[in-house]
Protein backbone atom coordinates (compact mmCIF):
# COMPACT_ATOMS: atom_id res chain seq x y z
CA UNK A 1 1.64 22.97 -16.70
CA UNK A 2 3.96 22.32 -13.81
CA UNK A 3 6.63 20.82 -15.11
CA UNK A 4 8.86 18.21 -13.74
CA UNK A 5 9.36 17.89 -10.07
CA UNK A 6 13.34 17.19 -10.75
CA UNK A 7 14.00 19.57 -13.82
CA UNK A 8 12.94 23.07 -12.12
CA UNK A 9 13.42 25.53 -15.01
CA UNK A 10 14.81 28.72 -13.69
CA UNK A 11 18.16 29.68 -12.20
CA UNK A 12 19.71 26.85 -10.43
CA UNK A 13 21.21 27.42 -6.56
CA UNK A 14 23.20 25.82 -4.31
CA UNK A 15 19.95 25.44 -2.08
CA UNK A 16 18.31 23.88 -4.61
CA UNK A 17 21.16 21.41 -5.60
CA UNK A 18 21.38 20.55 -2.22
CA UNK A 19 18.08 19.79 -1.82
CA UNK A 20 17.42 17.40 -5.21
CA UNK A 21 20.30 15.59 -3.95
CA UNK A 22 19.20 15.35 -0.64
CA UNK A 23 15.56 13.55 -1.73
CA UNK A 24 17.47 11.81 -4.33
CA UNK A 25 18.59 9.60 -1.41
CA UNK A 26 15.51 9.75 0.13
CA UNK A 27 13.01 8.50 -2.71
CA UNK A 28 13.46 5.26 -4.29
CA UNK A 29 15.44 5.11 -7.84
CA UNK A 30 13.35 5.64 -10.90
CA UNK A 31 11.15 8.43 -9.01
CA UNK A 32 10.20 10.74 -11.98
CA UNK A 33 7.60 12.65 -11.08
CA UNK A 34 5.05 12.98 -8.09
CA UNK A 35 2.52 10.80 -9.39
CA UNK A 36 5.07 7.45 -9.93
CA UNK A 37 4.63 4.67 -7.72
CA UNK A 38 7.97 2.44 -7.22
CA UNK A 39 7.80 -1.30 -8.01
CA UNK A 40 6.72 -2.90 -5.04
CA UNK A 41 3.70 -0.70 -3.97
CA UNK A 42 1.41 -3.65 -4.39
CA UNK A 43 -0.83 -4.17 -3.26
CA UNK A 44 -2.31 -0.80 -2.80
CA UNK A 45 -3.37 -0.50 0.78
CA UNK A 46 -5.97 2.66 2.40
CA UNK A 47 -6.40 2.94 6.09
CA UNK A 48 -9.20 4.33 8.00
CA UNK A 49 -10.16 4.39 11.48
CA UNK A 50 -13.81 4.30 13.41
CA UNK A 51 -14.38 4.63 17.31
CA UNK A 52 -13.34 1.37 18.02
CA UNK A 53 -11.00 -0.60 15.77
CA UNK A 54 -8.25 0.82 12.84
CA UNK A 55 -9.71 -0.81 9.20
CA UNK A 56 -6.88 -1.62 6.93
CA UNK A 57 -8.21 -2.44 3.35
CA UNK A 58 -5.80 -4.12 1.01
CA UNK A 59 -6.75 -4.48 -2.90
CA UNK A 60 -5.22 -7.23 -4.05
CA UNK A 61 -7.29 -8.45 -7.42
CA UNK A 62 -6.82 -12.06 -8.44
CA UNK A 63 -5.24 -13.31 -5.50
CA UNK A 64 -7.02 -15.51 -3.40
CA UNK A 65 -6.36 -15.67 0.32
CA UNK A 66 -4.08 -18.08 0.60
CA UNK A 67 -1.50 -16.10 -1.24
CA UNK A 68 -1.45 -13.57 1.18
CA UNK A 69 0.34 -13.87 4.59
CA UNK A 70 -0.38 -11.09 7.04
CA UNK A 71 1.67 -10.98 10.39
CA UNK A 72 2.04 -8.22 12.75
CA UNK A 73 5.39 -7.68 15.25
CA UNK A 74 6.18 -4.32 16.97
CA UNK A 75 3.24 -2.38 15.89
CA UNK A 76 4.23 -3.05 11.96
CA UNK A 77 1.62 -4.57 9.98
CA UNK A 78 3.17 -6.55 7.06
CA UNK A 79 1.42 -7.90 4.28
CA UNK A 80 3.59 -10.42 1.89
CA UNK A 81 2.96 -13.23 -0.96
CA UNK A 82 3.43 -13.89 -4.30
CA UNK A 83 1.22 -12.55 -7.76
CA UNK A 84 1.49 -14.86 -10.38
CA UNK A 85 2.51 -14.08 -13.94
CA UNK A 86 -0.64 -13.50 -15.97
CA UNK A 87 -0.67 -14.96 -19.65
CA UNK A 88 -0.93 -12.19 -22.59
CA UNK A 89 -3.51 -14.19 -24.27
CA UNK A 90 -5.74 -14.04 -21.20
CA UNK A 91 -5.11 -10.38 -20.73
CA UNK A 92 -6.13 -9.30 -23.86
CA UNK A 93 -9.00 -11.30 -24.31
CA UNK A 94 -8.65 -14.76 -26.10
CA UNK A 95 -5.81 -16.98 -26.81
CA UNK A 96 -4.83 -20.15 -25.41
CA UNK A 97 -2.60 -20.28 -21.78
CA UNK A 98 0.44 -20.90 -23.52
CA UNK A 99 0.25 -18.25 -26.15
CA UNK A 100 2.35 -15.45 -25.44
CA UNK A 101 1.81 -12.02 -27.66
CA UNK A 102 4.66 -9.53 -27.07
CA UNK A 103 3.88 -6.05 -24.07
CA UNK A 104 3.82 -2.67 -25.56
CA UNK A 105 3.13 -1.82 -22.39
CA UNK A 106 2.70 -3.86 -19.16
CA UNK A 107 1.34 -2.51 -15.85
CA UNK A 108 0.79 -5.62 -14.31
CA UNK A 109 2.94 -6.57 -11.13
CA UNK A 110 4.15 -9.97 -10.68
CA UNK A 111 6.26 -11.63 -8.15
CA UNK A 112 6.82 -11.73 -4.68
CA UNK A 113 5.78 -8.55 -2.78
CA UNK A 114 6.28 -7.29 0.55
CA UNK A 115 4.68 -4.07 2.16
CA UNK A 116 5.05 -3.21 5.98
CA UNK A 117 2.68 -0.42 7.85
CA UNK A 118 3.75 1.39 10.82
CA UNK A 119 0.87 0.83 13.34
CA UNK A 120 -0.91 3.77 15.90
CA UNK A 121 -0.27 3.44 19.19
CA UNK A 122 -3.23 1.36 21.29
CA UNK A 123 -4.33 -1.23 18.00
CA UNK A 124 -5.04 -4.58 19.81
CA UNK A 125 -3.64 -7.06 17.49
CA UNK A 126 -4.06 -10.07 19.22
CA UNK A 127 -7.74 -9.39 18.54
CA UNK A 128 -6.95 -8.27 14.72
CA UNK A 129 -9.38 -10.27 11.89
CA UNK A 130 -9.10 -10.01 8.45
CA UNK A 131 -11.73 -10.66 5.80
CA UNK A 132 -11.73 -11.65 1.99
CA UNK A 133 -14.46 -10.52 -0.28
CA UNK A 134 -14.23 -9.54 -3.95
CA UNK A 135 -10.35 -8.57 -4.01
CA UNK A 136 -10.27 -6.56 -0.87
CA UNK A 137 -8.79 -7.84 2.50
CA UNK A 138 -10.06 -5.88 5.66
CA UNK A 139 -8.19 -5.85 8.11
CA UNK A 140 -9.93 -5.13 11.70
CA UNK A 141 -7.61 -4.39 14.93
CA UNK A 142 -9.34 -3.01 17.55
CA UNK A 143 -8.57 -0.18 19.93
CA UNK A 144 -7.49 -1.24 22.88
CA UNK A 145 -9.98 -0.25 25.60
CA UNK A 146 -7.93 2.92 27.01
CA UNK A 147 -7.84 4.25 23.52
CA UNK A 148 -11.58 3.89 22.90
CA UNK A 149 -13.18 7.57 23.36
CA UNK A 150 -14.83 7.38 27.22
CA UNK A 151 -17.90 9.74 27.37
CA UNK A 152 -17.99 11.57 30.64
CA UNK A 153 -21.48 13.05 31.74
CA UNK A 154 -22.02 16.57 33.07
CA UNK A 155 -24.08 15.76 36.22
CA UNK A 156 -25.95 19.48 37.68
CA UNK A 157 -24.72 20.77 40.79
C-alpha cells in the first residue's frame, strides 16, 4: 500500500538522492523498512514518567536478574548482559537439550547486548531502584525535588 521507504517509485531527484544517502548514514545497515528493528534492540525498553520519579520498564523474558547489569554515568542509563542461546528442541516444544533441529526462521536474540538511554534533566539516580517481576525490570529514579511540580495557592486579597 505504501511501498518501500527506500524504493520511492516515481521520478527520482537530486533532492531525493541526497536525502536516501544522507539517512543511509544515519540508520544502522540492514534498515529495510520502517517497521525493522536492528540487532541489538534488546531488550525492548518503554519509558514513562509520574509526578515524582521517571519509570523505565525493561522486558527482558528468560533472564533472571543477575544477567542484567544496570549502571548509570552522565545522565545515560545503560542496561547490558548476556541472553543465552536457547535449544531448538526446547523452543519448539519437546526434544532433549542437546538436540538441535535446523531454523527456518529464528527471531530469537542471543548474545551479549548493550542498550544506553539518554536521561531528562533532574532524575535522582543515586536514589534509582529497580525491580524484577515476571520478565520486566522497573526501573524507579526519582525527580529530584526542584523538578517535582510545587503547587502554589491563590490566597484572597
Amino acid at each position: 500500500m505504501f511501498g518501500d521507504l527506500w524504493r520511492l517509485t516515481g521520478p527520482s531527484t537530486p533532492e531525493l538522492d541526497w536525502l536516501r544517502e544522507m539517512l543511509d548514514g544515519v540508520l544502522p545497515s540492514g534498515v529495510s523498512d520502517i517497521r525493522s528493528m536492528p540487532r541489538g534492540s534488546f531488550p525492548q525498553i518503554n519509558m514513562g514518567r509520574t509526578d515524582d520519579a521517571l519509570h523505565v520498564y525493561v522486558f527482558a523474558a528468560g533472564l533472571k536478574p543477575d544477567d542484567l547489569e544496570l549502571s548509570v554515568q552522565n545522565n545515560v542509563l545503560t542496561v547490558s548482559g548476556t541472553r543465552g542461546e536457547q535449544a531448538s528442541g526446547d523452543a519448539q516444544g519437546g526434544g532433549a537439550q542437546d538436540e538441535r533441529r535446523p531454523h527456518f526462521r529464528q527471531e530469537r536474540f542471543s548474545g551479549h547486548f548493550t542498550r544506553s538511554i539518554a536521561l531528562p534533566e533532574g532524575v535522582d539516580t543515586e536514589r534509582a531502584e529497580a525491580h524484577s517481576h515476571d520478565g520486566v525490570v522497573e526501573i524507579r529514579l526519582p525527580k529530584s525535588e526542584k523538578m517535582k511540580p510545587q503547587r502554589i495557592e491563590v490566597q484572597a486579597s
